[in-house]
Protein backbone atom coordinates (compact mmCIF):
# COMPACT_ATOMS: atom_id res chain seq x y z
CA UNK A 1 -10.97 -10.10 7.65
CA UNK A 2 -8.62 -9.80 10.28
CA UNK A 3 -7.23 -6.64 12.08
CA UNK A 4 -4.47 -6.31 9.78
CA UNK A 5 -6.27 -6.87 6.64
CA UNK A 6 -8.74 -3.86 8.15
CA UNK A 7 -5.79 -1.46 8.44
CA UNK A 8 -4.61 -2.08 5.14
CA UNK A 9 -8.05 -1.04 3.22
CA UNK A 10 -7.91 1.81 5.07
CA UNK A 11 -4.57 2.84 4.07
CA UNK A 12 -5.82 1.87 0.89
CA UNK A 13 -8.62 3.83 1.27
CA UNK A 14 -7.43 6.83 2.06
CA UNK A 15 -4.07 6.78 -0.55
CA UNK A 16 -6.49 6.56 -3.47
CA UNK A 17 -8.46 9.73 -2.14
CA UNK A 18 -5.25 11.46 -2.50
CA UNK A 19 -4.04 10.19 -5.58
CA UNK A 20 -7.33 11.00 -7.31
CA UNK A 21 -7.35 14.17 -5.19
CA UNK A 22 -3.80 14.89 -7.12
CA UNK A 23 -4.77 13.49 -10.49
CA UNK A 24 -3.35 10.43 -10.26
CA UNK A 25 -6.35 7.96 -11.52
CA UNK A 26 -3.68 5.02 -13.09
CA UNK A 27 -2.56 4.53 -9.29
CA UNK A 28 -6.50 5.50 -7.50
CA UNK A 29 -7.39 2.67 -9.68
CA UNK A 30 -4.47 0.06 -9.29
CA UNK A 31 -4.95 0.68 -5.72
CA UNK A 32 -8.91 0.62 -5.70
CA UNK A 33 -8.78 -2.89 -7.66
CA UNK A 34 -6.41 -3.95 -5.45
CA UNK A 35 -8.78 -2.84 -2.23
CA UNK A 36 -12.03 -4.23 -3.74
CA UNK A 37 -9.80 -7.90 -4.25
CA UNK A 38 -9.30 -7.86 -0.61
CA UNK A 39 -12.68 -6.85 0.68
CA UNK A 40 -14.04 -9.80 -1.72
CA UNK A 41 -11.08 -12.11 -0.98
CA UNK A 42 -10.34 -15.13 2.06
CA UNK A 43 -7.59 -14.90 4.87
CA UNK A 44 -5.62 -17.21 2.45
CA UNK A 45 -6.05 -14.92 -0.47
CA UNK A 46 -5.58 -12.00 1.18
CA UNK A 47 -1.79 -13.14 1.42
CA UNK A 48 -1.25 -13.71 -2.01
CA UNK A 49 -3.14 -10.35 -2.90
CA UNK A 50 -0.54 -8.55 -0.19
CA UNK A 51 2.52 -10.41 -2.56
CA UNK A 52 1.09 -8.59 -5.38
CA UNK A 53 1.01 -5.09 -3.74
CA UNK A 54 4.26 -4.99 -2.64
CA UNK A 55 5.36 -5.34 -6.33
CA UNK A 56 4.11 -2.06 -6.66
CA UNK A 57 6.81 -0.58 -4.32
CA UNK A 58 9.65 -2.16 -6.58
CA UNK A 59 11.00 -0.99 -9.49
CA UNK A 60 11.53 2.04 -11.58
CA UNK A 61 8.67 4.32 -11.53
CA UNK A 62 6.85 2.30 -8.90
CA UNK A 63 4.42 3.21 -5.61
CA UNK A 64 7.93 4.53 -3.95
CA UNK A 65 8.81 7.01 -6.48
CA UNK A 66 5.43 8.96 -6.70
CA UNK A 67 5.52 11.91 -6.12
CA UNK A 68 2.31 14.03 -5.98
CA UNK A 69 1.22 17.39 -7.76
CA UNK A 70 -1.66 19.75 -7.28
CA UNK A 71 -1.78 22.66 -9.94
CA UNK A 72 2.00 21.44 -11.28
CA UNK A 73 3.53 21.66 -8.12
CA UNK A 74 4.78 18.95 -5.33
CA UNK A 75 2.90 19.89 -2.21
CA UNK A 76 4.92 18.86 0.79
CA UNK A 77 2.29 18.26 3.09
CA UNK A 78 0.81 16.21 1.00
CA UNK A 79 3.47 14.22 -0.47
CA UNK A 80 4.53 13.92 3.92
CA UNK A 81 0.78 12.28 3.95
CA UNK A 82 1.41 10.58 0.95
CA UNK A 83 4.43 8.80 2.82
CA UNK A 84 3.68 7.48 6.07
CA UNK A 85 0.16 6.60 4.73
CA UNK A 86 2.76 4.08 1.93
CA UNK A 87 5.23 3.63 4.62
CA UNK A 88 2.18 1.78 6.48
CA UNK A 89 1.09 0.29 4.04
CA UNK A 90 4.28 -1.48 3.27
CA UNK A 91 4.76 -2.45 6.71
CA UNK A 92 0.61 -3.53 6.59
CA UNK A 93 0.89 -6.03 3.68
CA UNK A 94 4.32 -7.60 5.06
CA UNK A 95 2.55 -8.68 8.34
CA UNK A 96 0.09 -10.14 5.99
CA UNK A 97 2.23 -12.48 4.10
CA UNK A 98 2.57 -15.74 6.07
CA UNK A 99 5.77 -15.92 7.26
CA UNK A 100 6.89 -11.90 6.65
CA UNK A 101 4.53 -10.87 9.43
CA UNK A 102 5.87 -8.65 12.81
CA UNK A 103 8.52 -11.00 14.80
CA UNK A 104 9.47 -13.57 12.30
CA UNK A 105 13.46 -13.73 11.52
CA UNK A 106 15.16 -13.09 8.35
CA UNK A 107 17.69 -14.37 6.35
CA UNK A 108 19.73 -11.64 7.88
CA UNK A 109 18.67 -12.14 11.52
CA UNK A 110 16.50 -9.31 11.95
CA UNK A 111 13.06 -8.92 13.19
């Protein structure tokens, strides 16, 4: 696996310890099924597998929305954590679709 696909299980990784850490297990699992497909997976499967994770940031009650509880009540530091861990993850799996990775244009001109 390459050095992107690395970074992502970790972020994977370490998002399901706080999910399960905040009672979360639908998500720790998602994510952990997710994490063991890429481990198992090829460099050319590992792109489709990315497609299929950003789905879970789109939507109605999706990855982005989450916020996360310890005894009933939203812990900022955590749910700060809980961010830039998803915020790199996001920008992780978008490097590792071919053609969406760091540098390519858009349809909008942008990097």
């Amino acid at each position: 696996m390459n050095e992107k696909g690395v970074h992502v299980l970790q972020l994977l990784e370490e998002m399901g310890k706080l999910l399960c850490e905040c009672h979360e297990p639908g998500w720790a699992d998602a994510l952990a099924d997710q994490e063991e497909r890429l481990r198992e997976g090829d460099e050319k499967k590992a792109g489709e597998i990315a497609r299929e994770l950003l789905r879970l940031f789109a939507g109605s009650g999706s990855l982005s929305d989450l916020v996360l509880h310890q005894n009933g009540e939203a812990v900022s530091e955590i749910n700060d954590r809980f961010d830039i861990l998803r915020a790199g993850l996001s920008r992780g799996l978008l490097e590792m679709v071919p053609g969406r990775g760091k540098g390519k244009e858009t349809k909008r001109g942008g990097a």
